[in-house]
Structures are given as structure tokens and as C-alpha cells.
C-alpha atoms as a PDB file:
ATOM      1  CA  UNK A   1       0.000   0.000   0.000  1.00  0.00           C
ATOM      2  CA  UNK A   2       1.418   3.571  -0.837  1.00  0.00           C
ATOM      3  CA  UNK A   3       1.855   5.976   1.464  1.00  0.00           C
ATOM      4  CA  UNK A   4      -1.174   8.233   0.211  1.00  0.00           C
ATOM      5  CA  UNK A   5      -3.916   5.400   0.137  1.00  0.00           C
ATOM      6  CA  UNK A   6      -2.321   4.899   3.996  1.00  0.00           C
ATOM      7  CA  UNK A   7      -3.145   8.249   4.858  1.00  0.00           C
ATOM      8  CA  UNK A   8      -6.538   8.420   3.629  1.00  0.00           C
ATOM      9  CA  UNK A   9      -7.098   5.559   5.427  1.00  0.00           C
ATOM     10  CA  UNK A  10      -5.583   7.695   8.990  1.00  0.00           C
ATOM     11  CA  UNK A  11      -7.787  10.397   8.034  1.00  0.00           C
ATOM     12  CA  UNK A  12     -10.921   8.014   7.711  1.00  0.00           C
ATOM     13  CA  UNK A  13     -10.250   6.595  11.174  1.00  0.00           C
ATOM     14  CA  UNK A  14      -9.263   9.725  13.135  1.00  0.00           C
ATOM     15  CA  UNK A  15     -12.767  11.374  11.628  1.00  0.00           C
ATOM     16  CA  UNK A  16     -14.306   8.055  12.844  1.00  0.00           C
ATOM     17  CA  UNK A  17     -13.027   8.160  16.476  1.00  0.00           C
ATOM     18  CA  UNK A  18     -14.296  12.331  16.075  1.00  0.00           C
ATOM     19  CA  UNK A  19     -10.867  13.233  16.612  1.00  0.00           C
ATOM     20  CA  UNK A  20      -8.709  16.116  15.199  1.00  0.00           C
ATOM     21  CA  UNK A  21      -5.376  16.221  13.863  1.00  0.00           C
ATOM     22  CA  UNK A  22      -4.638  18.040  17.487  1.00  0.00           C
ATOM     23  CA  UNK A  23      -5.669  15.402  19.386  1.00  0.00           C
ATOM     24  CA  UNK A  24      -3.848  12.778  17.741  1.00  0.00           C
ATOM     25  CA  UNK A  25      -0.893  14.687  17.500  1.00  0.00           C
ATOM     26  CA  UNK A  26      -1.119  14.973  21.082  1.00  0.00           C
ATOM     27  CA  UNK A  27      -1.900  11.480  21.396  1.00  0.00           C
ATOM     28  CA  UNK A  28       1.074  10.321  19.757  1.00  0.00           C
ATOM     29  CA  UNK A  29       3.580  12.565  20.795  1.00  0.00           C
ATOM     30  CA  UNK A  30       4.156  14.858  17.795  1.00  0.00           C
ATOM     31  CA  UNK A  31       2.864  18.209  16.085  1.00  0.00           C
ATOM     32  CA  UNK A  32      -0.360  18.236  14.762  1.00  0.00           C
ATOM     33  CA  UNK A  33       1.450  18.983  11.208  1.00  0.00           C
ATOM     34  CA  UNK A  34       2.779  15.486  10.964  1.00  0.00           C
ATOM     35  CA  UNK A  35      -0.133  14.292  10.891  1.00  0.00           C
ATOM     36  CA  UNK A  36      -1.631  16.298   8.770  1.00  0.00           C
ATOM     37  CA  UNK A  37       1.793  15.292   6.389  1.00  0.00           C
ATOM     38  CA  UNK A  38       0.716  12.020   6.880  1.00  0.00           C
ATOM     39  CA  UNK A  39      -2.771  12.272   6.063  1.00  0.00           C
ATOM     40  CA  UNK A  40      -2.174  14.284   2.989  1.00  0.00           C
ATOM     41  CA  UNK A  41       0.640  11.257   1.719  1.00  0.00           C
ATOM     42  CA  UNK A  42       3.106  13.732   1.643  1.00  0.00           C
ATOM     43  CA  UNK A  43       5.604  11.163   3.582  1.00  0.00           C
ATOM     44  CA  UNK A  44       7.817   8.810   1.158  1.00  0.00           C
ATOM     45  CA  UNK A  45       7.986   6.049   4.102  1.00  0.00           C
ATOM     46  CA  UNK A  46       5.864   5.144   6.766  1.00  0.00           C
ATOM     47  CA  UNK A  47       7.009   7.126   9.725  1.00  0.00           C
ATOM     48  CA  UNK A  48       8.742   6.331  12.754  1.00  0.00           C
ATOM     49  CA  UNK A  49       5.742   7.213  14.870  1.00  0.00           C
ATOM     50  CA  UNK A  50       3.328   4.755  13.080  1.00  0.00           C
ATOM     51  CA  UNK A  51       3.065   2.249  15.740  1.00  0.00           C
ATOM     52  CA  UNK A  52       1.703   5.194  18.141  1.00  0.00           C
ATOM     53  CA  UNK A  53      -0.455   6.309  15.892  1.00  0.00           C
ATOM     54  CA  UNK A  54      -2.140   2.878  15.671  1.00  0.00           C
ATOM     55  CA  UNK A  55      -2.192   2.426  18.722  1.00  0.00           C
ATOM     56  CA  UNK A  56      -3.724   5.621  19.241  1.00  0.00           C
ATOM     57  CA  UNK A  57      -6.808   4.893  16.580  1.00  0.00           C
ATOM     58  CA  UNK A  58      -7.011   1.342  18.046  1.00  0.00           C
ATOM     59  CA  UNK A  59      -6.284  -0.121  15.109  1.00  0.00           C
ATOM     60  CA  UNK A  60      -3.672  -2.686  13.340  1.00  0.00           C
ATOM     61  CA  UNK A  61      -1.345  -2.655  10.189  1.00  0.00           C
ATOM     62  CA  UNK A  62      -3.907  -5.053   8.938  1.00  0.00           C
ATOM     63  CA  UNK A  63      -6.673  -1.701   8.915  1.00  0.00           C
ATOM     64  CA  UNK A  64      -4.400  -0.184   5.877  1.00  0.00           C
ATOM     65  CA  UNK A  65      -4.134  -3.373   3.972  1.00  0.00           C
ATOM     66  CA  UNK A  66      -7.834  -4.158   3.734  1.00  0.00           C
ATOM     67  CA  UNK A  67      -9.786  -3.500   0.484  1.00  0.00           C
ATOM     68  CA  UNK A  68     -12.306  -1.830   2.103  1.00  0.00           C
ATOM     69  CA  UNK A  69     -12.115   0.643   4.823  1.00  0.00           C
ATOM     70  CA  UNK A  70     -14.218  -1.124   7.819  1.00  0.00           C
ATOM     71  CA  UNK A  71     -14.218   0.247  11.154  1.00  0.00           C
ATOM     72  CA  UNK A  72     -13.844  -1.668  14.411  1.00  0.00           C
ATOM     73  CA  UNK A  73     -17.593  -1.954  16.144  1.00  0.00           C
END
């Protein structure tokens, strides 16, 4: 999966959860314009806070790899 389908995916989620860039960014650790980066597929490689992020949208590696975006119940 490419970095931009990845991020559309992040975006999907975080709107999901009815969360804002902020919050995640605070969340995770970062500035809230990393994840917007990120969203936007403006990274070239999955970054180094990626397992935070998951963690902080309660989802897996397995959420960007699906056809279909499906949120956890």
C-alpha cells in the first residue's frame, strides 16, 4: 500500500473516532502537522511514529491493507 492510500485511510479513522489532527498529534507525541503530512501522503515512508499512531486509533497494520475501509464496532 502507498503511502497516500495509507493516509486516507488515517484520516478516515481519526474522523471516525471524532478526533482532530490536534488530538492525535497529542496522542502520539508529535505536532499536529505530521499528521496532517501524513494524512495528505506527503511522507515517502511510513514514519517512525506509526506504531503510536495505531495504537492511538485502536487499530492494526492489517486496517491499511484491507480492500475496504471497515471500522472496528
Amino acid at each position: 500500500m502507498n503511502m497516500k492510500e495509507m493516509g486516507k485511510r488515517a484520516r478516515h479513522r481519526r474522523r471516525s473516532l471524532g478526533l482532530t489532527c490536534r488530538d492525535v498529534g497529542k496522542m502520539v507525541g508529535i505536532a499536529t502537522g505530521n499528521i496532517s503530512k501524513f494524512e495528505m501522503g506527503r511522507l515517502k515512508k511510513a514514519p517512525t511514529y506509526l506504531h503510536k499512531l495505531l495504537k492511538a486509533m485502536d487499530v492494526t497494520m492489517d486496517y491499511f491493507q484491507m480492500e475496504e475501509i471497515m471500522d472496528k464496532p
